[in-house]
C-alpha atoms as a PDB file:
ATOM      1  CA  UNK A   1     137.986 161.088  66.568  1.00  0.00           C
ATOM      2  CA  UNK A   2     139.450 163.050  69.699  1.00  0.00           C
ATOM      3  CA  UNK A   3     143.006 164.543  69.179  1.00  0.00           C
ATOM      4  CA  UNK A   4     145.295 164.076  72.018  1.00  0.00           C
ATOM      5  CA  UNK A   5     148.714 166.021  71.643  1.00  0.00           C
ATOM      6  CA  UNK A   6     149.586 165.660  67.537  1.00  0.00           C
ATOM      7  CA  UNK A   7     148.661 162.407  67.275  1.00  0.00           C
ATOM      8  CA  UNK A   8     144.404 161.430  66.406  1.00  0.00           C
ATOM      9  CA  UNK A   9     142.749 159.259  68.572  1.00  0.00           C
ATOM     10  CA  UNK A  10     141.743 155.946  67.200  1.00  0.00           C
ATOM     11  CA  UNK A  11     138.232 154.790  68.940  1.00  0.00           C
ATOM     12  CA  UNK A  12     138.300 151.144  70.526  1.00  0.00           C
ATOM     13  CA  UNK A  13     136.254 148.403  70.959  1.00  0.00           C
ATOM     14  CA  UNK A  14     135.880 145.048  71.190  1.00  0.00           C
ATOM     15  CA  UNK A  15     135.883 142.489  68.680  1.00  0.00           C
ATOM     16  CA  UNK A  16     133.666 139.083  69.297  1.00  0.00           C
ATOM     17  CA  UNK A  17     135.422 137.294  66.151  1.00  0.00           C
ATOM     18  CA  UNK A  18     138.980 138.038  67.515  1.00  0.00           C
ATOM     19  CA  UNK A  19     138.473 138.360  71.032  1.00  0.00           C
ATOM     20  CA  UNK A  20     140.669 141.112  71.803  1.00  0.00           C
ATOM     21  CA  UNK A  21     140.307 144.924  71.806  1.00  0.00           C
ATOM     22  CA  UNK A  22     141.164 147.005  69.170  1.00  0.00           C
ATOM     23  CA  UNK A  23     141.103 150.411  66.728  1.00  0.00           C
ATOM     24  CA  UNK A  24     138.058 150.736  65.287  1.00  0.00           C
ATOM     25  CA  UNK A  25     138.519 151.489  61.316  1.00  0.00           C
ATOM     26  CA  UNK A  26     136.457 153.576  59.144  1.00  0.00           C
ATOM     27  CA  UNK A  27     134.655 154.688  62.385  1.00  0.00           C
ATOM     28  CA  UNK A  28     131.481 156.606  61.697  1.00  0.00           C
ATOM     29  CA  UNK A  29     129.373 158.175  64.489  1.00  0.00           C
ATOM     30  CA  UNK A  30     125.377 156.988  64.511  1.00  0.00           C
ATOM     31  CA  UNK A  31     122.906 157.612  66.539  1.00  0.00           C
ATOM     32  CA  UNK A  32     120.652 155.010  67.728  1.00  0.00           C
ATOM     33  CA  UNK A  33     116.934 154.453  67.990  1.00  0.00           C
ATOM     34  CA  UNK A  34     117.122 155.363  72.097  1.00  0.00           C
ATOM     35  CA  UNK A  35     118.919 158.780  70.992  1.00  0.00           C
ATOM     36  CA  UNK A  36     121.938 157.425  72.169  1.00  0.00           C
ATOM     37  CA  UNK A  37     125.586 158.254  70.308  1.00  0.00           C
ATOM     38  CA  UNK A  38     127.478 155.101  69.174  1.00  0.00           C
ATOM     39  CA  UNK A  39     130.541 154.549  66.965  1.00  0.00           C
ATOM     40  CA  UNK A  40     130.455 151.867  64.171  1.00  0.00           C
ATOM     41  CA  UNK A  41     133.789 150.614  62.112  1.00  0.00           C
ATOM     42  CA  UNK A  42     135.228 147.608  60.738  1.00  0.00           C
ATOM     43  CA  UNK A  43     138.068 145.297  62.495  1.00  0.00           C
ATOM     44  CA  UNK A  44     141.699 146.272  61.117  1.00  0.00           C
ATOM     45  CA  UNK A  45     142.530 142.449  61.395  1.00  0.00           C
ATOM     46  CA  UNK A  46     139.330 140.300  60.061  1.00  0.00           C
ATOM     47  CA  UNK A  47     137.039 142.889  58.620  1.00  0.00           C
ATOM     48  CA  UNK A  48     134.110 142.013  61.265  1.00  0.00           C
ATOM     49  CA  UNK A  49     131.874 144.746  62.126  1.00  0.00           C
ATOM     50  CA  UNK A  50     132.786 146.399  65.328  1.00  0.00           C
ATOM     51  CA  UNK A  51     129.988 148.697  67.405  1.00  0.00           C
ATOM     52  CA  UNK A  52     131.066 150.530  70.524  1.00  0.00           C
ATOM     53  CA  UNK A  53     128.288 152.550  72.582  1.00  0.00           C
ATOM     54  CA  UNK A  54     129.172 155.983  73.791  1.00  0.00           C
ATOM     55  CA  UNK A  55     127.893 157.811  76.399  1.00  0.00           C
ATOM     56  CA  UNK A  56     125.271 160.475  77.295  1.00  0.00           C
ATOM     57  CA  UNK A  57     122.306 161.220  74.985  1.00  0.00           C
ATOM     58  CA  UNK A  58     122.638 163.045  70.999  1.00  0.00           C
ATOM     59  CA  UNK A  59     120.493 166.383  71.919  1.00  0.00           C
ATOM     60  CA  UNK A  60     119.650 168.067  68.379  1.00  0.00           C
ATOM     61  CA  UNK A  61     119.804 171.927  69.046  1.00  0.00           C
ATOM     62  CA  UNK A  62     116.628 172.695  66.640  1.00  0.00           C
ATOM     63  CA  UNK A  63     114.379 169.867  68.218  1.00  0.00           C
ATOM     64  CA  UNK A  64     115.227 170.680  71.712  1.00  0.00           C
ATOM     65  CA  UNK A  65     114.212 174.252  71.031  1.00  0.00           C
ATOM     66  CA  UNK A  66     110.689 173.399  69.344  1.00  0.00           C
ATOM     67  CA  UNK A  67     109.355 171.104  71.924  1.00  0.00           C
ATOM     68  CA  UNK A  68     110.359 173.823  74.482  1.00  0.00           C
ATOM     69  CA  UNK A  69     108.337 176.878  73.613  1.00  0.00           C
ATOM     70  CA  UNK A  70     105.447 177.199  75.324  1.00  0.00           C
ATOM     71  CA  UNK A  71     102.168 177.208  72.889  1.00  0.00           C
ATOM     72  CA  UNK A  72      99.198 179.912  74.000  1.00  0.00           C
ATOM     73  CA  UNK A  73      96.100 178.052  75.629  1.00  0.00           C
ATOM     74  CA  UNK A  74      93.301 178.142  73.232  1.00  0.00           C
ATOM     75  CA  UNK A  75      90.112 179.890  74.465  1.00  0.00           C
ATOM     76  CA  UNK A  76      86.716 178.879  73.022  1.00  0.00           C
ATOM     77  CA  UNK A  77      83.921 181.399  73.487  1.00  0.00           C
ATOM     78  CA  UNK A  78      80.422 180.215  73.520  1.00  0.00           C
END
């Protein structure tokens, strides 16, 4: 949730069973299989499931900086 001015920003999406676009309720940030952020919440009106995909990838800090360093080159001597 964003805050604009004093108010809290509400995320919205679309829902299929009411066909109209709404605040998404109990909205809880995931991440997906593809890495990608996306907000899941219920329908204020009929309680469906709502999903709404965000943009740009989730980059974990620590996982980022492990697959970064450089490992040494291993030497075999004969």
């Amino acid at each position: 949730m964003k805050r604009r001015g004093s108010k809290f920003f509400m995320p919205e999406g679309y829902c299929v069973k009411c066909k109209a676009k709404k605040e998404i309720i109990d909205a809880a940030e995931e991440t997906m299989k593809n890495g990608r952020k996306a907000i899941k919440g219920k329908c204020p009106t009929c309680g469906t499931v709502m999903f709404k995909i965000l943009g740009g990838k989730a980059t974990p800090a620590a996982a980022t900086a492990e697959t970064t360093k450089a490992q040494p080159a291993k030497t075999t001597a004969t």
